[in-house]
Structures are given as C-alpha cells and as structure tokens.
PDB file of N, CA and C in Angstrom:
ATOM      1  N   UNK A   1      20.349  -2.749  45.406  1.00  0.00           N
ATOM      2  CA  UNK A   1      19.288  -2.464  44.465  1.00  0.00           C
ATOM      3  C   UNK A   1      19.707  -2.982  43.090  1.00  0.00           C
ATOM      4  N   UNK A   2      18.739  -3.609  42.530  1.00  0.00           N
ATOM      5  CA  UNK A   2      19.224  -3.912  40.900  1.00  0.00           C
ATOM      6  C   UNK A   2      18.883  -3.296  40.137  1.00  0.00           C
ATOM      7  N   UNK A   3      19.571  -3.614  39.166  1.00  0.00           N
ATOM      8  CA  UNK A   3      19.696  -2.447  37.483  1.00  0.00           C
ATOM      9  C   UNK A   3      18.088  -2.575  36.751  1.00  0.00           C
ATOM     10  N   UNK A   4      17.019  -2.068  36.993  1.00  0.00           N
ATOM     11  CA  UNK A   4      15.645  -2.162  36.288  1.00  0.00           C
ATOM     12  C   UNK A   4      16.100  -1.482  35.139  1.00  0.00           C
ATOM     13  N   UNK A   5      15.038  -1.947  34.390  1.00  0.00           N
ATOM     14  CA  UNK A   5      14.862  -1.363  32.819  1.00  0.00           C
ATOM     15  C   UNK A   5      14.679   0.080  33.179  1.00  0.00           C
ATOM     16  N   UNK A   6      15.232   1.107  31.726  1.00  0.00           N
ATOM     17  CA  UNK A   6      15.343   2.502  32.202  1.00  0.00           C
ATOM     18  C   UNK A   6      14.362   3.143  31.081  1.00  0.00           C
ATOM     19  N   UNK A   7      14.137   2.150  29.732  1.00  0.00           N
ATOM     20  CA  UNK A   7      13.809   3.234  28.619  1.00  0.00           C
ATOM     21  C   UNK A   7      13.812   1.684  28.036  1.00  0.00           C
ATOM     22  N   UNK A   8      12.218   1.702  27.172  1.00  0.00           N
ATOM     23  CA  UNK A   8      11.842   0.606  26.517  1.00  0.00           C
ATOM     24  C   UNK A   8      11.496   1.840  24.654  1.00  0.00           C
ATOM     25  N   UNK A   9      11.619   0.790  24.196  1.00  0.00           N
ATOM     26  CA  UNK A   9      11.665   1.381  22.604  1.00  0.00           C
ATOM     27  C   UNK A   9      11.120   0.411  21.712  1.00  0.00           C
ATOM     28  N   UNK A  10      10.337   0.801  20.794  1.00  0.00           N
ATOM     29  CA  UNK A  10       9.583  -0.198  19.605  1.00  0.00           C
ATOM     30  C   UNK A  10       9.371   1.032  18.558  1.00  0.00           C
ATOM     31  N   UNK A  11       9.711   0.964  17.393  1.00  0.00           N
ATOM     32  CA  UNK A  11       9.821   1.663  16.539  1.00  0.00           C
ATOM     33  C   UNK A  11       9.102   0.402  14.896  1.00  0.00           C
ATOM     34  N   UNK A  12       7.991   1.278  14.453  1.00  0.00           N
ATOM     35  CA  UNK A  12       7.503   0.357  13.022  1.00  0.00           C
ATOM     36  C   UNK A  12       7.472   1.349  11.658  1.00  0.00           C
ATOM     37  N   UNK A  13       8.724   1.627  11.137  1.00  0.00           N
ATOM     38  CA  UNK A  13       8.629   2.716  10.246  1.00  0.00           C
ATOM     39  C   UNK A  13       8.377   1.542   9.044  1.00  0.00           C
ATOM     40  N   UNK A  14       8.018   2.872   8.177  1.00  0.00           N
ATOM     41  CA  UNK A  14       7.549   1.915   6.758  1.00  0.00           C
ATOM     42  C   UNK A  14       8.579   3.041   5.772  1.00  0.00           C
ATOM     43  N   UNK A  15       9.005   2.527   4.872  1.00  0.00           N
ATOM     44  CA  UNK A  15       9.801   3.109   3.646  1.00  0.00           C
ATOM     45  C   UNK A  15       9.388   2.988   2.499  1.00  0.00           C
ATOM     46  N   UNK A  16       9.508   4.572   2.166  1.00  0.00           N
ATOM     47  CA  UNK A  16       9.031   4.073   0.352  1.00  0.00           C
ATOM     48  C   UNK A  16      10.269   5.000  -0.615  1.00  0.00           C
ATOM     49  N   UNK A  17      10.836   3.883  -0.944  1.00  0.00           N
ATOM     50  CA  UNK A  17      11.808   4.310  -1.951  1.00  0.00           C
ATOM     51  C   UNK A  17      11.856   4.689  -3.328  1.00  0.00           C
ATOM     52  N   UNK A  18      10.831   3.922  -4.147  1.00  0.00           N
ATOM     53  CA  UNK A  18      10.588   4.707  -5.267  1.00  0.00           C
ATOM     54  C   UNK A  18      12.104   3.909  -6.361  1.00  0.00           C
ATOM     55  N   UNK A  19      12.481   4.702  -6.901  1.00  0.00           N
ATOM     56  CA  UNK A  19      13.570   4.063  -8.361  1.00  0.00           C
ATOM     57  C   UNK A  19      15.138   5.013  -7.704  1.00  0.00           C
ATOM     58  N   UNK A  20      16.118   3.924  -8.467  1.00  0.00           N
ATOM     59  CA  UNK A  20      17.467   4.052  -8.362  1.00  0.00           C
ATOM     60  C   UNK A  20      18.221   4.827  -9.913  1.00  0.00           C
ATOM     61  N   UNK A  21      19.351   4.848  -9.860  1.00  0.00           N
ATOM     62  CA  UNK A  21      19.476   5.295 -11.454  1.00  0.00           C
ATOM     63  C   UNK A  21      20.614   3.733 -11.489  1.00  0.00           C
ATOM     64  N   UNK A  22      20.498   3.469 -12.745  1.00  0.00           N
ATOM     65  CA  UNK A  22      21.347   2.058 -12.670  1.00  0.00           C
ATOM     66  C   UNK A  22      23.027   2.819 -12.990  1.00  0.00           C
ATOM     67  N   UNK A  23      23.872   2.013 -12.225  1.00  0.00           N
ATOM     68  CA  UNK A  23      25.496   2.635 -12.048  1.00  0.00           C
ATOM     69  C   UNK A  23      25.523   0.996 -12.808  1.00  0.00           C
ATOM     70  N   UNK A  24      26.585   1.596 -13.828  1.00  0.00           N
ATOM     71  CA  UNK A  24      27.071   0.546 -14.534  1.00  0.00           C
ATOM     72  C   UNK A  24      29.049   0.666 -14.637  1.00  0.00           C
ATOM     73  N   UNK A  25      29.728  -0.297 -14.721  1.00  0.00           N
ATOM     74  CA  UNK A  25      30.939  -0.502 -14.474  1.00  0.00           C
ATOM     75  C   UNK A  25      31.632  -1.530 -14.984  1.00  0.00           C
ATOM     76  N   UNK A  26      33.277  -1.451 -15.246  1.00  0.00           N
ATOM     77  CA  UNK A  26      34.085  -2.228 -16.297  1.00  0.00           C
ATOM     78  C   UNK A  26      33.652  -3.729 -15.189  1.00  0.00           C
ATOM     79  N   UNK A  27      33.702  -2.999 -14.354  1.00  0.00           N
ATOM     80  CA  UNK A  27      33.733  -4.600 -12.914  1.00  0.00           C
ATOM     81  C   UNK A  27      32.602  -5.123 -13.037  1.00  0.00           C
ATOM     82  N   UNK A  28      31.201  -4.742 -13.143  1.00  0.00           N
ATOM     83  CA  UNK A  28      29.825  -5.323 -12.509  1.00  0.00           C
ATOM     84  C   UNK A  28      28.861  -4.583 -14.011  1.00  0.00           C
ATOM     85  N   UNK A  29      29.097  -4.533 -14.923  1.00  0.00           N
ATOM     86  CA  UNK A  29      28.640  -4.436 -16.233  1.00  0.00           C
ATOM     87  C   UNK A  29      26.954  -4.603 -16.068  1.00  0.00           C
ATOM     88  N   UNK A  30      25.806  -3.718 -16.340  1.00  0.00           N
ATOM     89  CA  UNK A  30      24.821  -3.459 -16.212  1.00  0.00           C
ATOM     90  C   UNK A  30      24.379  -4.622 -17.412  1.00  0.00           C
ATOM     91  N   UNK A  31      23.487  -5.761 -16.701  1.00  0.00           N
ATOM     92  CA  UNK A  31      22.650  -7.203 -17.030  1.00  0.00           C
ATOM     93  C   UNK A  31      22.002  -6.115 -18.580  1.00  0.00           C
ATOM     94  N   UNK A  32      20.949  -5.061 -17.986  1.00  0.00           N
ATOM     95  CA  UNK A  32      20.181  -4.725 -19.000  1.00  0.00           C
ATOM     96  C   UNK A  32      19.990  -2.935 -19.315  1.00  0.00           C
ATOM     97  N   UNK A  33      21.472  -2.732 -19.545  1.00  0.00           N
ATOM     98  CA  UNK A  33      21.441  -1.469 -19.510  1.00  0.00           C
ATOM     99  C   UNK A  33      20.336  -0.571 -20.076  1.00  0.00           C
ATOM    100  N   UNK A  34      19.573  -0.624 -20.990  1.00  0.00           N
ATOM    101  CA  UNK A  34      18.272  -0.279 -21.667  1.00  0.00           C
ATOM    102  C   UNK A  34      17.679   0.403 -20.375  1.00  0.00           C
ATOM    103  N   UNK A  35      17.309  -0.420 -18.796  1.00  0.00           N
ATOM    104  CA  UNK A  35      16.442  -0.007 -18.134  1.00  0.00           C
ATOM    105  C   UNK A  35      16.457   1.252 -17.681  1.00  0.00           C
ATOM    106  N   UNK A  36      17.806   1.553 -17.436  1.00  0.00           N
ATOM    107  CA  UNK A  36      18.611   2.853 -16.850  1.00  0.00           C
ATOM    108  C   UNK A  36      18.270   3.408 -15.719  1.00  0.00           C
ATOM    109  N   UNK A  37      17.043   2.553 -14.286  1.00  0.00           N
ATOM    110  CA  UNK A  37      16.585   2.525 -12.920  1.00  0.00           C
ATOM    111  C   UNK A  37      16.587   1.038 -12.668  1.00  0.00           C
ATOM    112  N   UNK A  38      16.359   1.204 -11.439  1.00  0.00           N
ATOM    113  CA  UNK A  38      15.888   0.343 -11.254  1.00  0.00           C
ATOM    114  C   UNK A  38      14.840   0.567  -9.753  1.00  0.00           C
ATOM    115  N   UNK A  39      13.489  -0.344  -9.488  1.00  0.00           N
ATOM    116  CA  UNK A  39      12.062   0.449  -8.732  1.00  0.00           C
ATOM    117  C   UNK A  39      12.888  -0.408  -7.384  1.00  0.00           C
ATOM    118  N   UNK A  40      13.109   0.274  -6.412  1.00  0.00           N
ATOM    119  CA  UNK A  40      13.563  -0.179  -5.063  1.00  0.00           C
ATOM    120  C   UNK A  40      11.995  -0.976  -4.317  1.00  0.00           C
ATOM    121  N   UNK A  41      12.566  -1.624  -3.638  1.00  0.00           N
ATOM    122  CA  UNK A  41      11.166  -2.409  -2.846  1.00  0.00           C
ATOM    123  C   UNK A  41      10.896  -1.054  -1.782  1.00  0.00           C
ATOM    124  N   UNK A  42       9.911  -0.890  -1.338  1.00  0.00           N
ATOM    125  CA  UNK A  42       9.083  -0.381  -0.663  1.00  0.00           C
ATOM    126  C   UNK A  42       9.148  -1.508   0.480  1.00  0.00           C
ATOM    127  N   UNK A  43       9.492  -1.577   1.892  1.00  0.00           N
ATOM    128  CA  UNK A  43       9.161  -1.719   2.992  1.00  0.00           C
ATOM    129  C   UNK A  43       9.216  -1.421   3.861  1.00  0.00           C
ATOM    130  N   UNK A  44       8.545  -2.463   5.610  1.00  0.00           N
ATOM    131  CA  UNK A  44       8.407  -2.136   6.623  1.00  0.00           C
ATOM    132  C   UNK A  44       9.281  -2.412   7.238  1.00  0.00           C
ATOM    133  N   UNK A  45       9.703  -2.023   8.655  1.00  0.00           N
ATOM    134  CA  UNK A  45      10.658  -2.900   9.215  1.00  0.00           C
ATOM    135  C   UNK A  45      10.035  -2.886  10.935  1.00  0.00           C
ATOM    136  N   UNK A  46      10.553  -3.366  11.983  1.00  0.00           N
ATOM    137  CA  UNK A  46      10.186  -3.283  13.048  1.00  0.00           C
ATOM    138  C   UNK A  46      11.805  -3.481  13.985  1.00  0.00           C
ATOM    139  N   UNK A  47      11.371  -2.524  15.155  1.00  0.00           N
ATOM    140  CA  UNK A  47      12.570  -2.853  16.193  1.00  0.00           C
ATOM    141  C   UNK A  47      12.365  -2.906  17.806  1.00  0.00           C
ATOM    142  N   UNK A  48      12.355  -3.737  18.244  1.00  0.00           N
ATOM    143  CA  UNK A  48      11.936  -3.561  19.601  1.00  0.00           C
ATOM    144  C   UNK A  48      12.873  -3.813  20.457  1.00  0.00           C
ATOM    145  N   UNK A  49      13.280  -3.191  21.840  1.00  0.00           N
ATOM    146  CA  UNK A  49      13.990  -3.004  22.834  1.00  0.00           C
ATOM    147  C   UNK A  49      14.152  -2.656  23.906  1.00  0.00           C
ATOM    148  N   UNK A  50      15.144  -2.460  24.944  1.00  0.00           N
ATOM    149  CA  UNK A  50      14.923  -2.182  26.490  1.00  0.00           C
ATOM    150  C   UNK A  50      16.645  -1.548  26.303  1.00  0.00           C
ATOM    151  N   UNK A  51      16.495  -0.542  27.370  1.00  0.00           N
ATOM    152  CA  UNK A  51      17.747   0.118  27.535  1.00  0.00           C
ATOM    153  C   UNK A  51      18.141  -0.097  29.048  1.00  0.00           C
ATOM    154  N   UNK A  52      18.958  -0.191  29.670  1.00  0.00           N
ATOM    155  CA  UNK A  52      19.553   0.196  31.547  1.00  0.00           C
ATOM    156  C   UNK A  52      20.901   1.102  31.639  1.00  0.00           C
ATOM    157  N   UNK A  53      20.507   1.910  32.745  1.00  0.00           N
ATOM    158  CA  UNK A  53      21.494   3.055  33.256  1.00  0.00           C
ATOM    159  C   UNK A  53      21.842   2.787  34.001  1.00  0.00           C
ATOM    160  N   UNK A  54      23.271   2.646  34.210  1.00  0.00           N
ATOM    161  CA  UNK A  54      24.140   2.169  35.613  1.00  0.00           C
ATOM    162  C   UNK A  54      25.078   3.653  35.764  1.00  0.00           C
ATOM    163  N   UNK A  55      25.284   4.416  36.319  1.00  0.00           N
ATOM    164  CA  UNK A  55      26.103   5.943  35.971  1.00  0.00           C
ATOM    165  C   UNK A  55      25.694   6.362  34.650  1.00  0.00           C
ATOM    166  N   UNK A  56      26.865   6.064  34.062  1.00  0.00           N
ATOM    167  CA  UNK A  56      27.436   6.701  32.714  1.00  0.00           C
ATOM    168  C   UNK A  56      27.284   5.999  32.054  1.00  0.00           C
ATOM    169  N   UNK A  57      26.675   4.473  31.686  1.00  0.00           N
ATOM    170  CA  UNK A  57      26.733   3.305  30.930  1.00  0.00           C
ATOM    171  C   UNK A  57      25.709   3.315  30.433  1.00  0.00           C
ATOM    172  N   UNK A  58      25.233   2.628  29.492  1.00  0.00           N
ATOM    173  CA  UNK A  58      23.754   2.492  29.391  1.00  0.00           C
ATOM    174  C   UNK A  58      24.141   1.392  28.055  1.00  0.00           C
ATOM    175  N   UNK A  59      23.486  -0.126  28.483  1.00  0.00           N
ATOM    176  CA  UNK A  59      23.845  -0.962  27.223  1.00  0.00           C
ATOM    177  C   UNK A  59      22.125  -0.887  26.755  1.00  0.00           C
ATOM    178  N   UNK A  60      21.893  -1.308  25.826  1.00  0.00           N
ATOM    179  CA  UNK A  60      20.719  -1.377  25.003  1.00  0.00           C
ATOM    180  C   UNK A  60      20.345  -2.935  24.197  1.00  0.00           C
ATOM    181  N   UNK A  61      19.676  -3.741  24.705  1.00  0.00           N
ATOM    182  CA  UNK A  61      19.904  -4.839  23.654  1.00  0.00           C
ATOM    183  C   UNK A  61      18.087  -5.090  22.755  1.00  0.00           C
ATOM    184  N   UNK A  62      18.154  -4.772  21.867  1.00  0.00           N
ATOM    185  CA  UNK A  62      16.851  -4.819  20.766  1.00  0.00           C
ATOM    186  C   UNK A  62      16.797  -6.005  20.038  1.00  0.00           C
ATOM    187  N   UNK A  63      15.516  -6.154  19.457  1.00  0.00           N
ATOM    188  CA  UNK A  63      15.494  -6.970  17.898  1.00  0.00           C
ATOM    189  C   UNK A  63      15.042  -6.664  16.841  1.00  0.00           C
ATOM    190  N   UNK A  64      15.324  -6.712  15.891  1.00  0.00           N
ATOM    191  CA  UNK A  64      15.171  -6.023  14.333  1.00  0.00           C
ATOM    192  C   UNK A  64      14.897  -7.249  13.908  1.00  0.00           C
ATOM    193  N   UNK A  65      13.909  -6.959  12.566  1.00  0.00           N
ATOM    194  CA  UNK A  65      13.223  -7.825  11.622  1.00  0.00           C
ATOM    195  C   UNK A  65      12.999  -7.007  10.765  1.00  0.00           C
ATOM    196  N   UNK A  66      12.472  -7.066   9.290  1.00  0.00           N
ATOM    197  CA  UNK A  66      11.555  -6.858   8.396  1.00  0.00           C
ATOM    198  C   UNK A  66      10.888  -7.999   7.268  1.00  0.00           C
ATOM    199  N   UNK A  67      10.255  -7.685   6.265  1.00  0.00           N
ATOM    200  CA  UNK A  67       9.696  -9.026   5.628  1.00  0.00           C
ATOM    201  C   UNK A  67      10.282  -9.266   4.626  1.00  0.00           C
ATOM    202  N   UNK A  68      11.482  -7.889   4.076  1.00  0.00           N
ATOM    203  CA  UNK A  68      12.253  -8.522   2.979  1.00  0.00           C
ATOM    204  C   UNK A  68      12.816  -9.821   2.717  1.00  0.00           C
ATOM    205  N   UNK A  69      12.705 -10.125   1.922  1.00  0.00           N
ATOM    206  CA  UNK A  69      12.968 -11.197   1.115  1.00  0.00           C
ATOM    207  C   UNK A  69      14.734 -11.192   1.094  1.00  0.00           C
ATOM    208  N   UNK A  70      15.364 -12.060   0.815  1.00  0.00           N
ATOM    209  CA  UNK A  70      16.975 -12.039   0.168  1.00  0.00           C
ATOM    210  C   UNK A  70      17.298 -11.682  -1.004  1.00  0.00           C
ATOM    211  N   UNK A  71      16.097 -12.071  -2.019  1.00  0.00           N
ATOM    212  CA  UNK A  71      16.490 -11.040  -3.595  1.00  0.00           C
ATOM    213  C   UNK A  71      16.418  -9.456  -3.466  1.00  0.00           C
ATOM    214  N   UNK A  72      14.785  -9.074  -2.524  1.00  0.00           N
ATOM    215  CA  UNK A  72      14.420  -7.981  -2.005  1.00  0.00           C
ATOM    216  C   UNK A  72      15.605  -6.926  -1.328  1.00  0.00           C
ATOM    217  N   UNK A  73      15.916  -7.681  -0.291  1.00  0.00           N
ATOM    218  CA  UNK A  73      17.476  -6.844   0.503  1.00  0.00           C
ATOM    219  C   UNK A  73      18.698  -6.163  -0.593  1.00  0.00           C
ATOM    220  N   UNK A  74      18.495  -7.369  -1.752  1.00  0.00           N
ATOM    221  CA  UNK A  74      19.936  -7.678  -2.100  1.00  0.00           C
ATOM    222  C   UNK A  74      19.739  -5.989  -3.084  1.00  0.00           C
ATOM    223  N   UNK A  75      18.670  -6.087  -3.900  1.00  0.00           N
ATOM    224  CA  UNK A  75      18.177  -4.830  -4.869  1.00  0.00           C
ATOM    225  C   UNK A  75      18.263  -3.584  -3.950  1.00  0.00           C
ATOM    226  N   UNK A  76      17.422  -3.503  -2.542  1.00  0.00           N
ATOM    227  CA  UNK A  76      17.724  -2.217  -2.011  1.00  0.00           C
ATOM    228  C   UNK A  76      19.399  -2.040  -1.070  1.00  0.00           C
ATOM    229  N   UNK A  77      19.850  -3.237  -0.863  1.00  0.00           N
ATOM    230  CA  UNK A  77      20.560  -2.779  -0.459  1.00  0.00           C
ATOM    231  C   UNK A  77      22.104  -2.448  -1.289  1.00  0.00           C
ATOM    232  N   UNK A  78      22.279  -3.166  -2.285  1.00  0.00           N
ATOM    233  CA  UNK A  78      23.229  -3.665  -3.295  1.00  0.00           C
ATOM    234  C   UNK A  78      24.400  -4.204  -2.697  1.00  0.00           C
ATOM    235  N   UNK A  79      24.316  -5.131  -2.013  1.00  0.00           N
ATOM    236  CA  UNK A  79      25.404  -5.859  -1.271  1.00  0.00           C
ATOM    237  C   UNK A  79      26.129  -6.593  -1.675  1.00  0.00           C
ATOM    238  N   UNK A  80      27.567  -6.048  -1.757  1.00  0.00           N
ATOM    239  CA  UNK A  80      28.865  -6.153  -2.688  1.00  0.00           C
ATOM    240  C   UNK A  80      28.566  -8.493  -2.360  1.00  0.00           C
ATOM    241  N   UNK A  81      28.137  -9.022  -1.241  1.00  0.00           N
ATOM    242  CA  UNK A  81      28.444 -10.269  -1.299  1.00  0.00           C
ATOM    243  C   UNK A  81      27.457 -10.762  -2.218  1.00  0.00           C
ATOM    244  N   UNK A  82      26.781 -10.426  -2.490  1.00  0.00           N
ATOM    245  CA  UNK A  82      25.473 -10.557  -3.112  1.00  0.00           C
ATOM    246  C   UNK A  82      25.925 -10.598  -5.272  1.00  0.00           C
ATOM    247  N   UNK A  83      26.710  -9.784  -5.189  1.00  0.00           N
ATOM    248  CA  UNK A  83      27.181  -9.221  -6.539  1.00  0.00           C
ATOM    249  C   UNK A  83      28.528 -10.276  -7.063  1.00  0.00           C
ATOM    250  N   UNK A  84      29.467 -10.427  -6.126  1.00  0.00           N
ATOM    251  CA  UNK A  84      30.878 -11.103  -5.917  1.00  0.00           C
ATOM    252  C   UNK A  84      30.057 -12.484  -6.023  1.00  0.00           C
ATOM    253  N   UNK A  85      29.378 -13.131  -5.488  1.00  0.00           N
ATOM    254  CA  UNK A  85      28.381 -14.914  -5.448  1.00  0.00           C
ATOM    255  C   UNK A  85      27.792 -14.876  -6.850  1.00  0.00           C
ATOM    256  N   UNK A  86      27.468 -13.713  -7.337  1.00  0.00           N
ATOM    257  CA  UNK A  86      27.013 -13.948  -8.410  1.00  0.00           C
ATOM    258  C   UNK A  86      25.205 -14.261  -8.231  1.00  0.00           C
ATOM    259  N   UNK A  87      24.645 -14.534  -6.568  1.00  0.00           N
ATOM    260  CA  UNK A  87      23.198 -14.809  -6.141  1.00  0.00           C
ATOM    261  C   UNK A  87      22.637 -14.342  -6.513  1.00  0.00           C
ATOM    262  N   UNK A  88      22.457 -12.585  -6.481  1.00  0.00           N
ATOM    263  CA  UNK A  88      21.390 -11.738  -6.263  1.00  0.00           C
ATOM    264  C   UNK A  88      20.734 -11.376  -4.891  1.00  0.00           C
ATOM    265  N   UNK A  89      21.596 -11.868  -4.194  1.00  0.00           N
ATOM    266  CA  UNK A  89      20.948 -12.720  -3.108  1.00  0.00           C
ATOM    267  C   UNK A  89      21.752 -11.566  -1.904  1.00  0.00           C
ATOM    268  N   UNK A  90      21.009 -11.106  -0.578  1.00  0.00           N
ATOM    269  CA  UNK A  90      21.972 -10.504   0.695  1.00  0.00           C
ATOM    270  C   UNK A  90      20.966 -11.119   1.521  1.00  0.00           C
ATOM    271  N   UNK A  91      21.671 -11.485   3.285  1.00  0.00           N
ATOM    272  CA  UNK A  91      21.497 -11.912   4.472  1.00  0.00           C
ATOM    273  C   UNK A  91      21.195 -10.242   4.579  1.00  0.00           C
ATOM    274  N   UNK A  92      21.610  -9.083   4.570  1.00  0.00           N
ATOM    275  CA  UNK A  92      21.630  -8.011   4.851  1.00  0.00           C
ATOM    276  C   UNK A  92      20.389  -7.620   5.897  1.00  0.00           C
ATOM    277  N   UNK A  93      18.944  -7.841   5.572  1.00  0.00           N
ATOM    278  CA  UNK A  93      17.995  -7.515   6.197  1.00  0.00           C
ATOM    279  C   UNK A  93      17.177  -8.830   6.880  1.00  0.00           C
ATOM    280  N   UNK A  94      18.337  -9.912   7.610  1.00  0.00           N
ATOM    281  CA  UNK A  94      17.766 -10.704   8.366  1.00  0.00           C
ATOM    282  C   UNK A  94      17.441 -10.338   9.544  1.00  0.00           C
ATOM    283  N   UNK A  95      16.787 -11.172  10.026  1.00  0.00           N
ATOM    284  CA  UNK A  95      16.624 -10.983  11.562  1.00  0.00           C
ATOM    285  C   UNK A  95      17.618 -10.950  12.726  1.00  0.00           C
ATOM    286  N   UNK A  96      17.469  -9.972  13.745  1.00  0.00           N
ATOM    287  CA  UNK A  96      19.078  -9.777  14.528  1.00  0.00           C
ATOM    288  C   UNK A  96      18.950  -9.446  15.449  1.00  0.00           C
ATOM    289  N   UNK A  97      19.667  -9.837  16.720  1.00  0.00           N
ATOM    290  CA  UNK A  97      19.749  -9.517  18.214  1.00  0.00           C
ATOM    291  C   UNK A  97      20.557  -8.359  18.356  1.00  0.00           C
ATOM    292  N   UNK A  98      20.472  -7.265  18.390  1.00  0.00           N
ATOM    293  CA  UNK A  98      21.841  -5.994  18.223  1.00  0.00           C
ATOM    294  C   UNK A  98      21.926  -5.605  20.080  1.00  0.00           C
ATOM    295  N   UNK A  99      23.113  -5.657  20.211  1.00  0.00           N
ATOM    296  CA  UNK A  99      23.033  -5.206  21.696  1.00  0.00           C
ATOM    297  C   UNK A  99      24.520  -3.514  21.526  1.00  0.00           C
ATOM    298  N   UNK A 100      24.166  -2.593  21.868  1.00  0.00           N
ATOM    299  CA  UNK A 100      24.969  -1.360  22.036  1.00  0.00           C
ATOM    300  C   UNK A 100      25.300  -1.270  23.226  1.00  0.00           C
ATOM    301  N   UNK A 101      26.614  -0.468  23.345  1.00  0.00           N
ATOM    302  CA  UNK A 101      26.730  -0.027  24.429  1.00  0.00           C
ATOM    303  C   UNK A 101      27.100   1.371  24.592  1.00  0.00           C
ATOM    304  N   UNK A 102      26.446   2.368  25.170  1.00  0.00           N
ATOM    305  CA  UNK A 102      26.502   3.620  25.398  1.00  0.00           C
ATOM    306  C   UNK A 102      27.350   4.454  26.700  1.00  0.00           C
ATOM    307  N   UNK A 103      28.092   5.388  26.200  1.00  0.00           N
ATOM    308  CA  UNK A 103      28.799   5.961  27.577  1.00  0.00           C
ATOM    309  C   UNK A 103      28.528   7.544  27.475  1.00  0.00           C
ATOM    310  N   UNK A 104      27.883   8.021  28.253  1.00  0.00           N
ATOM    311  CA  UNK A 104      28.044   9.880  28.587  1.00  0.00           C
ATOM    312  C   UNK A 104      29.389  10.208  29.463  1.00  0.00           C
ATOM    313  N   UNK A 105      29.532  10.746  28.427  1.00  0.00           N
ATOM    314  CA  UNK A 105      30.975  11.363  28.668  1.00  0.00           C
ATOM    315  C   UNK A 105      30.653  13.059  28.571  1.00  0.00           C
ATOM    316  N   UNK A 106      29.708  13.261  29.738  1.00  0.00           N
ATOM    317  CA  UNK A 106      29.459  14.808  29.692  1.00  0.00           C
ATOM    318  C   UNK A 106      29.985  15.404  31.262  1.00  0.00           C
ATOM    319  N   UNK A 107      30.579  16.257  31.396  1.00  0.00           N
ATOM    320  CA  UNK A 107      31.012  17.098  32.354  1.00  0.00           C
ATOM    321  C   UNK A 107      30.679  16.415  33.791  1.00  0.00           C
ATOM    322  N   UNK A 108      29.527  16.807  33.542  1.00  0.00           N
ATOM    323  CA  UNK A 108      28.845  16.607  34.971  1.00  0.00           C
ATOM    324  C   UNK A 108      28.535  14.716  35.442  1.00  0.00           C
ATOM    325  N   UNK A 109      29.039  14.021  34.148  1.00  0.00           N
ATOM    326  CA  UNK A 109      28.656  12.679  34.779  1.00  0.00           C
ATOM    327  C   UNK A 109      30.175  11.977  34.616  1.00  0.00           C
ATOM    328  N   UNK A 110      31.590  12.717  34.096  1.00  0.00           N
ATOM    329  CA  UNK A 110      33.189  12.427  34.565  1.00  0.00           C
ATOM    330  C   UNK A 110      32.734  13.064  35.787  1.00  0.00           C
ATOM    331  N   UNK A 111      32.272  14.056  36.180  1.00  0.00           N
ATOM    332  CA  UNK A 111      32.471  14.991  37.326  1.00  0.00           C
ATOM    333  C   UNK A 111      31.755  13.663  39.061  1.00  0.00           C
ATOM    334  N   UNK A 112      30.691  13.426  38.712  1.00  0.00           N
ATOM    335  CA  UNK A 112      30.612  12.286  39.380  1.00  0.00           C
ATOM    336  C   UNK A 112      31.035  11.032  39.341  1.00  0.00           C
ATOM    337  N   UNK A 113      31.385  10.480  38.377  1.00  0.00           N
ATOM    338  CA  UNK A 113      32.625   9.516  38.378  1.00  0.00           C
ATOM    339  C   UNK A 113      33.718   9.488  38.954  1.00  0.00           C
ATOM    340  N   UNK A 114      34.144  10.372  38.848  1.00  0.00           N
ATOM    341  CA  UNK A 114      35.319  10.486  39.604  1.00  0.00           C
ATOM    342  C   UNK A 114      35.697  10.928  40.716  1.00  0.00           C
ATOM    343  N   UNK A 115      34.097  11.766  41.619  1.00  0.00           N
ATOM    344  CA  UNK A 115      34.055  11.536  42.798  1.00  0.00           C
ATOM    345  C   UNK A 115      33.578  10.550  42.857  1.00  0.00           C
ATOM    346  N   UNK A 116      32.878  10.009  42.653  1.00  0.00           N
ATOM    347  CA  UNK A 116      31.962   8.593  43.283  1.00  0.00           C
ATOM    348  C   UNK A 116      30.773   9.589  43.902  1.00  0.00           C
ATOM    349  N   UNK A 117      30.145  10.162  43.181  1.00  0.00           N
ATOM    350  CA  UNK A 117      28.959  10.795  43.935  1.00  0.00           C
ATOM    351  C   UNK A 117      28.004   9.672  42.875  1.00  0.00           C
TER     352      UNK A 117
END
C-alpha cells in the first residue's frame, strides 16, 4: 500500500500591524530620529500544503508567498542583512518551498514501534 496524503492545509491570514517605536543605537543611529515610530506594512500572506503519516513520522512539504515587497519585508521585518548592506532591502518574505519533518514521540506510538504493531 502507498503513503496517500493524510492532511492537506491552506491557510490566508491577513495582518495588521499598525506603528513600531523607533530603537535607536551607537551601531545603527536612527536616519530621522524626530519620527520616533515607524507605520509597519499591513499584509497578506498565503500557505498551502499536504502532510503524510507513515507510524510516527509525518513530513509536511508547503508553499509560502506574500506580496511584500523587499523594502516592505525589510521595515516589518528589520533584517540585520538588510541594515549591515546598507539596502533597506530583505529576501526575508520571498517565496519558499518549506518541507518539515515531524515525529510523535508519545507513549503509545514508542509503544508500537517497538513492537512493530
């Protein structure tokens, strides 16, 4: 018998973040300290996926997207590569193949493992 899909998943949350307080430092010195926030982007994101159960295993492989932009990412996310380049700029919220892998490690599924039930 082969491993069929066990558990399919699509998730479309939307975020609204609203303002930051600006952190200023001897290292990364605040551009325009005056502002003293700064307004986070507001977005969507999407994730879609398939999970399989073999025993105790269960890998998961999805795809993630959203429409942020690279200046966009770089503001909500504040990504130290982004700051160090001097860009403004993060890859952070590109598009991505994520594959997990999951193990139950609960009583009753060592307990059949290790009989082989």
């Amino acid at each position: 018998m082969g491993l069929a899909p066990e558990s399919y998943r699509a998730a479309f949350p939307y975020e609204w973040l609203g303002y930051s307080e600006a952190i200023c430092a001897r290292a990364f010195p605040c551009q325009l300290p005056e502002i003293g926030s700064v307004k986070l982007v507001d977005y969507a994101y999407w994730s879609a996926g398939v999970g399989f159960t073999k025993n105790n295993v269960t890998p998961d492989l999805r795809y993630q997207n959203t429409y942020l932009g690279k200046g966009e990412c770089f503001v909500n996310m504040t990504d130290p590569g982004g700051i160090i380049s001097g860009t403004g700029r993060s890859n952070r919220c590109s598009a991505a193949f994520v594959a997990t892998l999951s193990l139950d490690f609960t009583a009753d599924s060592l307990t059949a493992l290790v009989l082989g039930n």
